[in-house]
N, C-alpha and C. Protein backbone atom coordinates (compact mmCIF):
# COMPACT_ATOMS: atom_id res chain seq x y z
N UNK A 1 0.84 -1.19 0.00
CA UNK A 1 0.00 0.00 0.00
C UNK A 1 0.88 1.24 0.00
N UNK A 2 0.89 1.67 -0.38
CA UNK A 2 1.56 3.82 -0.71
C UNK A 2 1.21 4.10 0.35
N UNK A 3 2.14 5.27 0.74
CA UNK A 3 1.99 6.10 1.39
C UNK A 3 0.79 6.92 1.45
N UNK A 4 0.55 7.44 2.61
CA UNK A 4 -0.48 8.65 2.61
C UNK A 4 0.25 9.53 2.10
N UNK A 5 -0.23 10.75 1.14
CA UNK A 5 0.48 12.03 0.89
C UNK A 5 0.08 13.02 2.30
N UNK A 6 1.62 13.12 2.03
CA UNK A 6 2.06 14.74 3.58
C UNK A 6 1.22 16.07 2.98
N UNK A 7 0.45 16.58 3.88
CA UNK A 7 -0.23 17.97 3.59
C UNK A 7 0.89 18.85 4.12
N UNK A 8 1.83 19.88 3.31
CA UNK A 8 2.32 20.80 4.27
C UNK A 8 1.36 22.04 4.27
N UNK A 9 0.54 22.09 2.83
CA UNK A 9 -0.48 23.22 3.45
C UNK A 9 -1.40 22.66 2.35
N UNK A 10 -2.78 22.89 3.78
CA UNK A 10 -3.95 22.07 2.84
C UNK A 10 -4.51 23.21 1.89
N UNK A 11 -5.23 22.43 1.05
CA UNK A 11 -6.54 23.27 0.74
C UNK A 11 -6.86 22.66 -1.09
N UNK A 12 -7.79 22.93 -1.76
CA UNK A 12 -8.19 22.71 -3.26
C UNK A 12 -7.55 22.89 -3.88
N UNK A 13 -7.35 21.95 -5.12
CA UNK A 13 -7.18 22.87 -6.28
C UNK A 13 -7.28 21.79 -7.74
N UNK A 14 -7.51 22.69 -8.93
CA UNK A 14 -7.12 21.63 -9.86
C UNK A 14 -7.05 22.50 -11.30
N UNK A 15 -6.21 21.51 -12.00
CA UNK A 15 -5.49 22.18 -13.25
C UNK A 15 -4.91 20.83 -13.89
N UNK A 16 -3.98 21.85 -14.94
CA UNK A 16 -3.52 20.58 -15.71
C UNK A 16 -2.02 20.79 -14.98
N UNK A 17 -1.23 19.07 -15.04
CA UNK A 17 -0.01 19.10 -14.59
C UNK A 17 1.57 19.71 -15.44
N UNK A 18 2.10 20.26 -14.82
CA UNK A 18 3.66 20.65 -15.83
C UNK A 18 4.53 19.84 -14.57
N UNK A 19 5.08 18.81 -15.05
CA UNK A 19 6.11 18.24 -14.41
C UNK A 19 7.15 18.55 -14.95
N UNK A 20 8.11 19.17 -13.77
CA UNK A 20 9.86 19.84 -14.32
C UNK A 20 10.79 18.45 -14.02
N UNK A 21 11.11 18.51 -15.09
CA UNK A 21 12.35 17.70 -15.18
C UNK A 21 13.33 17.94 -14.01
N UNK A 22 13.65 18.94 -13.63
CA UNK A 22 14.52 19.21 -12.50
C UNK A 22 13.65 20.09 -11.51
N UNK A 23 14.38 20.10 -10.69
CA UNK A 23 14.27 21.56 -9.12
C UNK A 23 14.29 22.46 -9.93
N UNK A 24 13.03 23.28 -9.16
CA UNK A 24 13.22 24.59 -9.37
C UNK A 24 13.19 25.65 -8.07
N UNK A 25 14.24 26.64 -8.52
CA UNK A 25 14.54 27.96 -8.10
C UNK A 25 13.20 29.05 -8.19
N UNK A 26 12.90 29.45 -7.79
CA UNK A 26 11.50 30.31 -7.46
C UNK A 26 12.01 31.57 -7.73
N UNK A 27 13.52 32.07 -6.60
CA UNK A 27 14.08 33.10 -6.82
C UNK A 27 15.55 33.20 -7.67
N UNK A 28 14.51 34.35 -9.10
CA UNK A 28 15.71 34.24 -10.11
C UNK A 28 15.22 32.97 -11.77
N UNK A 29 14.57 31.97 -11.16
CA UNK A 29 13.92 31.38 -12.01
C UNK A 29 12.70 31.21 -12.49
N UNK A 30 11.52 32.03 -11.88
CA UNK A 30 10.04 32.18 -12.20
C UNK A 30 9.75 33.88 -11.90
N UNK A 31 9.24 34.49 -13.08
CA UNK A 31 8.85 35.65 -12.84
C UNK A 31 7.50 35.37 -12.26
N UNK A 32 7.40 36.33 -10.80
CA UNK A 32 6.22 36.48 -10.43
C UNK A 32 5.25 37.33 -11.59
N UNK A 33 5.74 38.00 -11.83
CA UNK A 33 4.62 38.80 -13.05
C UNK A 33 3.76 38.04 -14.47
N UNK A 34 4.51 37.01 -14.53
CA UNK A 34 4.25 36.72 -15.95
C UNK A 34 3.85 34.90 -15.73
N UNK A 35 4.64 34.98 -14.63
CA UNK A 35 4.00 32.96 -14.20
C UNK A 35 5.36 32.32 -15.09
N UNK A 36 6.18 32.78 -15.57
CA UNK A 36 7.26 32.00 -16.69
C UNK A 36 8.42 31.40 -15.99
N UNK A 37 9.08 30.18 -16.74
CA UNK A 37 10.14 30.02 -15.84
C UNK A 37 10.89 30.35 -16.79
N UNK A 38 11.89 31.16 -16.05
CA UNK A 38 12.64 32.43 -16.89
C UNK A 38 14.48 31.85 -16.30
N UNK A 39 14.74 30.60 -15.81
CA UNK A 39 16.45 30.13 -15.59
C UNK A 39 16.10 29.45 -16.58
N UNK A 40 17.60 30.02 -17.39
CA UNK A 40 17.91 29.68 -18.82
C UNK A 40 18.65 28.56 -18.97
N UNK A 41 18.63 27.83 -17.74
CA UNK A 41 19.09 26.53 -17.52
C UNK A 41 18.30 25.64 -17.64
N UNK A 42 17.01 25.49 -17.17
CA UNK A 42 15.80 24.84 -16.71
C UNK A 42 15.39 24.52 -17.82
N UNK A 43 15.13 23.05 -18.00
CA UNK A 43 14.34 22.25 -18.91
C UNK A 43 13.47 22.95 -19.42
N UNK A 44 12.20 23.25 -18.53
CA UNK A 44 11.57 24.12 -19.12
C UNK A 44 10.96 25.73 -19.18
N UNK A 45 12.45 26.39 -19.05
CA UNK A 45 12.34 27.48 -19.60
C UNK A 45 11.35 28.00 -20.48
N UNK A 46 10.72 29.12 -19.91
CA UNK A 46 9.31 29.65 -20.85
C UNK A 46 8.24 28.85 -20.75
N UNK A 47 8.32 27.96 -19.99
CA UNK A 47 6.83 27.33 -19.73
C UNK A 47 6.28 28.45 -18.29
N UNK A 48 5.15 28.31 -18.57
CA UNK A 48 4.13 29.02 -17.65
C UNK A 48 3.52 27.83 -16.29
N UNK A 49 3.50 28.38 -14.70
CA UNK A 49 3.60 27.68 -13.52
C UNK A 49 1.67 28.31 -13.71
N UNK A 50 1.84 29.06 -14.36
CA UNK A 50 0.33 30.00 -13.92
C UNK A 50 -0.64 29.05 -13.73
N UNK A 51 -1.52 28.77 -13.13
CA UNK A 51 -2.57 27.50 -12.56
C UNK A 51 -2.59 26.86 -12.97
N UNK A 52 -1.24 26.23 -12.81
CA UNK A 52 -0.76 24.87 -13.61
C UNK A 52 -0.75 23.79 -11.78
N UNK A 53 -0.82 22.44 -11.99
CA UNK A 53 -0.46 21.47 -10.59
C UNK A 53 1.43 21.80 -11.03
N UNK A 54 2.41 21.99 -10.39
CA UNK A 54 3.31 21.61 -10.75
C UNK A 54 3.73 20.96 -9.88
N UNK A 55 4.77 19.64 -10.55
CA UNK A 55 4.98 18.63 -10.04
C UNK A 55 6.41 18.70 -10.38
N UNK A 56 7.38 18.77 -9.16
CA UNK A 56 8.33 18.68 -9.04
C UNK A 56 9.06 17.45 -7.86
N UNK A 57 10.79 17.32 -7.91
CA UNK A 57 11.06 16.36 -6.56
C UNK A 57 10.88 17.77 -5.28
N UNK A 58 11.73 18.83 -5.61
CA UNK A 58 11.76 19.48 -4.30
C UNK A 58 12.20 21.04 -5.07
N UNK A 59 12.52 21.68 -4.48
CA UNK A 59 12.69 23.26 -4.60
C UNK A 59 14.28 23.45 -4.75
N UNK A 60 14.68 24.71 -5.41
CA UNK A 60 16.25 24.67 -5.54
C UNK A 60 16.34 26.16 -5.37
N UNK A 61 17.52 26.27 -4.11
CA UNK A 61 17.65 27.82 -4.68
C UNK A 61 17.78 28.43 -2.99
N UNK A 62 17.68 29.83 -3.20
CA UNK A 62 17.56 30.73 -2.16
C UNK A 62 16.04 30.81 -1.41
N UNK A 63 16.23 31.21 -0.46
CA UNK A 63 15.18 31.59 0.75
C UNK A 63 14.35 32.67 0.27
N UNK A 64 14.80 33.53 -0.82
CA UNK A 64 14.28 34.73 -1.23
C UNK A 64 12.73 34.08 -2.06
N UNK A 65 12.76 32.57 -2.72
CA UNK A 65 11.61 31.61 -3.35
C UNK A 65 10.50 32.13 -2.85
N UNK A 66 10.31 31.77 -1.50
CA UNK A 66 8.90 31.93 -0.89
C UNK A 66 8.52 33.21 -1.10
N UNK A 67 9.61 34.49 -0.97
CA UNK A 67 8.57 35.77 -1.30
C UNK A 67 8.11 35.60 -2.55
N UNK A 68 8.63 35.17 -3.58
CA UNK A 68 8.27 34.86 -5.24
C UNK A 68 7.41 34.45 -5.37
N UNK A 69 6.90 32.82 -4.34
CA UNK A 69 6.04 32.06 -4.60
C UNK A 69 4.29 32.87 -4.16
N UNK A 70 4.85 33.64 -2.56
CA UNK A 70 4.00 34.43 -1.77
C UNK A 70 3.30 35.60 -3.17
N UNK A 71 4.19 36.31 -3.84
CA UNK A 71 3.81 37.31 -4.60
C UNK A 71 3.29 36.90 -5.77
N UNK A 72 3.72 35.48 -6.16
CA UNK A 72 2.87 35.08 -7.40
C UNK A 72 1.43 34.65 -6.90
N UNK A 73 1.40 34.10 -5.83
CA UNK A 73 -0.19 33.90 -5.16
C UNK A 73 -1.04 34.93 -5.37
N UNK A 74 -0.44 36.24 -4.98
CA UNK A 74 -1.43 37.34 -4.86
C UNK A 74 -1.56 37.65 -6.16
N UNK A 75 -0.89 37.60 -6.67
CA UNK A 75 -0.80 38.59 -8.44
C UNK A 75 -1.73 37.33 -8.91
N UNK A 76 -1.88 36.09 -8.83
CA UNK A 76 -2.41 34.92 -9.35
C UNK A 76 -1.64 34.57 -10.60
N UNK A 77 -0.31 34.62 -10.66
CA UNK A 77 0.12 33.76 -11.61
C UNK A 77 1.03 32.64 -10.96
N UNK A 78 0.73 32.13 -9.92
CA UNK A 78 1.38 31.19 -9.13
C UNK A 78 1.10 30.19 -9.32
N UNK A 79 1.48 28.23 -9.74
CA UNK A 79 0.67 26.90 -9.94
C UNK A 79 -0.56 27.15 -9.11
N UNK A 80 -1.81 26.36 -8.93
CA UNK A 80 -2.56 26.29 -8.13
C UNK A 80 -2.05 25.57 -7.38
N UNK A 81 -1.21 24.42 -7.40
CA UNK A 81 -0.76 23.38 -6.03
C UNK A 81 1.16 23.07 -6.48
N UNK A 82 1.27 22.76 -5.61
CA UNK A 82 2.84 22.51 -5.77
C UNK A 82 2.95 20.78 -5.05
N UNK A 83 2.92 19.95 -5.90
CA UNK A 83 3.71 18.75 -5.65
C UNK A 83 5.00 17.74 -5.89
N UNK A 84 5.30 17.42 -4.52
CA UNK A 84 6.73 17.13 -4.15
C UNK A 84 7.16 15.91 -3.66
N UNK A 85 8.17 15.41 -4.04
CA UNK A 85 8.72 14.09 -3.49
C UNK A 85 9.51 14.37 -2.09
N UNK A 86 9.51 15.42 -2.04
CA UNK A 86 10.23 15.50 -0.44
C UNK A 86 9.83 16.92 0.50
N UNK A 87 9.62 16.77 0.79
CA UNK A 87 9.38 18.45 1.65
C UNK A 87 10.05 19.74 1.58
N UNK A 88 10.15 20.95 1.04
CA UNK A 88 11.03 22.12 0.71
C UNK A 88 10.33 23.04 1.83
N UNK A 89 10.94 23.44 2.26
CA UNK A 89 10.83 24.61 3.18
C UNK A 89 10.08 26.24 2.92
N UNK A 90 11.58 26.22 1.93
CA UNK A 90 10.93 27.26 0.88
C UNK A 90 9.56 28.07 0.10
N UNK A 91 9.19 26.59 -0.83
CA UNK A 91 8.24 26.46 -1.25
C UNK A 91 7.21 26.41 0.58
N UNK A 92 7.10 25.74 0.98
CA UNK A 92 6.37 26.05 2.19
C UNK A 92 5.66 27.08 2.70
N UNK A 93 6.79 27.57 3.32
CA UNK A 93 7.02 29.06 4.03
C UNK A 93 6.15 29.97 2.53
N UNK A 94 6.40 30.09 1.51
CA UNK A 94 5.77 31.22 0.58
C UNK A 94 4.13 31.27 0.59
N UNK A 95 3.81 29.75 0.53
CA UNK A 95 2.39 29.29 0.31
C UNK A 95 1.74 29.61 1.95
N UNK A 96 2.42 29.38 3.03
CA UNK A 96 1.54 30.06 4.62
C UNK A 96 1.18 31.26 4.24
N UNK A 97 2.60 32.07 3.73
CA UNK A 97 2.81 33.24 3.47
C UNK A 97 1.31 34.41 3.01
N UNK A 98 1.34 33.71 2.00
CA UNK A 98 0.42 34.27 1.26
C UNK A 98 -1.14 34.16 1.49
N UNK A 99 -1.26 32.60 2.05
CA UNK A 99 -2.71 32.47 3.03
C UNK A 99 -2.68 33.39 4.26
N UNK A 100 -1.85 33.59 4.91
CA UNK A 100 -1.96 34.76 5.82
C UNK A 100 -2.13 35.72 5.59
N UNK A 101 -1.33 36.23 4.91
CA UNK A 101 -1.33 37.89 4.12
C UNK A 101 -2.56 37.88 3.36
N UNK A 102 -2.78 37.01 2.46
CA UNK A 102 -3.78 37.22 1.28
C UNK A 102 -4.71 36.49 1.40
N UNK A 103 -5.18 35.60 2.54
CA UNK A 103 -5.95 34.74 2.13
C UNK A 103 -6.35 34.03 1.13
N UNK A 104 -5.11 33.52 0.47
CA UNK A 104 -5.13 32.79 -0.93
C UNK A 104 -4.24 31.42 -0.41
N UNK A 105 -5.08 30.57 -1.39
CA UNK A 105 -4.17 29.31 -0.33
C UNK A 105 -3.93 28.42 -1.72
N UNK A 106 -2.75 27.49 -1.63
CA UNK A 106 -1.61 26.94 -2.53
C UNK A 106 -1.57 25.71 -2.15
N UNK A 107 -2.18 24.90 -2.43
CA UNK A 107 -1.51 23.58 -1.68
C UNK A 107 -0.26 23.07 -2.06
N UNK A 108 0.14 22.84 -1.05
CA UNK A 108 1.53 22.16 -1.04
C UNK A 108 1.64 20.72 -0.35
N UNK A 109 1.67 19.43 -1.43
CA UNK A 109 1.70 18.26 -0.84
C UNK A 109 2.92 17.21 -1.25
N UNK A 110 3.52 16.45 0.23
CA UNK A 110 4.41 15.17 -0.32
C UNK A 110 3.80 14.23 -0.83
N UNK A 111 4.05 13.73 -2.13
CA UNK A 111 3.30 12.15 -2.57
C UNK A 111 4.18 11.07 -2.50
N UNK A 112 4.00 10.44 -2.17
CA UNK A 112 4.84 8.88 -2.40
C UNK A 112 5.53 8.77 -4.00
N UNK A 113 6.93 8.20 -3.85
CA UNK A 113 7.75 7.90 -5.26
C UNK A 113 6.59 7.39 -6.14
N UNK A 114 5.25 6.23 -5.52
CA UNK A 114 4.48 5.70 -6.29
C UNK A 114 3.29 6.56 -6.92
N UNK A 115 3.09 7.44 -6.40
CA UNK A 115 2.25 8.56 -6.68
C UNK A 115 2.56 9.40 -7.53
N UNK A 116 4.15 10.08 -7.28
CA UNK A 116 4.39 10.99 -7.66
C UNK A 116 4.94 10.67 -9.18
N UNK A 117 5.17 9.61 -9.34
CA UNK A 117 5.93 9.20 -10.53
C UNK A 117 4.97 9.20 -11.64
N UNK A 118 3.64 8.55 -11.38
CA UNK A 118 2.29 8.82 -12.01
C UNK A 118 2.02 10.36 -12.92
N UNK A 119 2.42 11.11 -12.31
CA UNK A 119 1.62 12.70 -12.77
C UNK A 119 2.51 12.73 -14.28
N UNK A 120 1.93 13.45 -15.17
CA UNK A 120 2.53 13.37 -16.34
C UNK A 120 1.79 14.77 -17.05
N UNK A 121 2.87 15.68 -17.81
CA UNK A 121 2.50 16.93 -18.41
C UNK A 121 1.17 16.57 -18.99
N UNK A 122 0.20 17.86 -18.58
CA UNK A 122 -0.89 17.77 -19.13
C UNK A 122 -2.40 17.16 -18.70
N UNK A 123 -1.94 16.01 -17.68
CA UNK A 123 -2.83 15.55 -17.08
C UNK A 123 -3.89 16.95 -16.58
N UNK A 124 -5.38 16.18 -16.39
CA UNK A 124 -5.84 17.19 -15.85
C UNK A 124 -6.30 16.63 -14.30
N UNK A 125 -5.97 17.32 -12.99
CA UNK A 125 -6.07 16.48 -11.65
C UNK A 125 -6.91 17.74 -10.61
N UNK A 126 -6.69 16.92 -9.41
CA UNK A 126 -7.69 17.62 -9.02
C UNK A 126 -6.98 17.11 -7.23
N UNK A 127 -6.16 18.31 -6.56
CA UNK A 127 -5.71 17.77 -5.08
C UNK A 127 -6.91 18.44 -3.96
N UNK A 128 -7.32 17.46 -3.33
CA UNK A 128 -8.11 17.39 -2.11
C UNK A 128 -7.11 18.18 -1.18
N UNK A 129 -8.16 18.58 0.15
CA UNK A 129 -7.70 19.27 1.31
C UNK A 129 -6.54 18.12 1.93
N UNK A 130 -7.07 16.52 1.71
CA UNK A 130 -6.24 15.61 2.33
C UNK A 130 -4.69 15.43 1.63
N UNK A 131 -4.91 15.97 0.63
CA UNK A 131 -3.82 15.66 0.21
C UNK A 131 -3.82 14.88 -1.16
N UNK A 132 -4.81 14.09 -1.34
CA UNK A 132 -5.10 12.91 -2.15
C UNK A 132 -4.94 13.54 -3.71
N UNK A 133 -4.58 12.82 -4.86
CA UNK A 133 -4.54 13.52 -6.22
C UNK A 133 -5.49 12.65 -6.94
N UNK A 134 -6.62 13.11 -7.72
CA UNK A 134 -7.75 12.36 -8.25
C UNK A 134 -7.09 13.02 -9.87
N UNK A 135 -7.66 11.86 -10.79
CA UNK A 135 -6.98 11.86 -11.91
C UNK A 135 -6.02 11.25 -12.96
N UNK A 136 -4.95 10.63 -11.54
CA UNK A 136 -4.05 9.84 -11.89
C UNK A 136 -4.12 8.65 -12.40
């Protein structure tokens, strides 16, 4: 049996999935203004996070992420949910962030290797308050 998926912050959401090939950097690699991932390193450079599920292993980068992630919440070009194979801090801390300040809420959930390996660009899904991903 799989794991339960870890809620680090609950709440709805659903979209279609962009799974990054690698970590991403929040700060320096996603314009809050435009939703783009703008490190010219990154697989996918110029793809749009904008109410997208994105499905990544974990977060890369500076502490400065969460204000990025916090400010793309409010502006609304932020994923609707952020899912992860391991827990990021970062990413974390931005998504409280912004439910506090803005009352806008981001889910942020751990899925199991068996779960997480499932999600595939484009899918269209749908994450529960529990955590759970319907779709897959």
């Amino acid at each position: 049996m799989a794991d339960r998926p870890r809620v680090l912050v609950a709440g709805t959401a659903a979209g279609e999935v962009l799974r990054l090939d690698e970590p991403l950097s929040f700060w320096g690699g996603v314009d809050p203004v435009t939703g783009r991932i703008t490190d010219l390193r990154h697989p996918q450079v110029g793809q749009s996070v904008t109410g997208r599920i994105l499905v990544m292993p974990f977060g890369r980068g500076s502490s400065g992420g969460s204000s990025v992630i916090a400010e793309g919440i409010r502006a609304g070009t932020a994923p609707s949910a952020i899912l992860l194979l391991e827990p990021d801090e970062i990413v974390t801390v931005g998504a409280i962030v912004a439910d506090e300040l803005y009352g806008e809420s981001m889910p942020v959930v751990v899925l199991a290797e068996d779960r997480h390996s499932l999600l595939r660009t484009g899918q269209q899904v749908t994450v529960a308050p529990d955590g759970s991903v319907v779709g897959t």
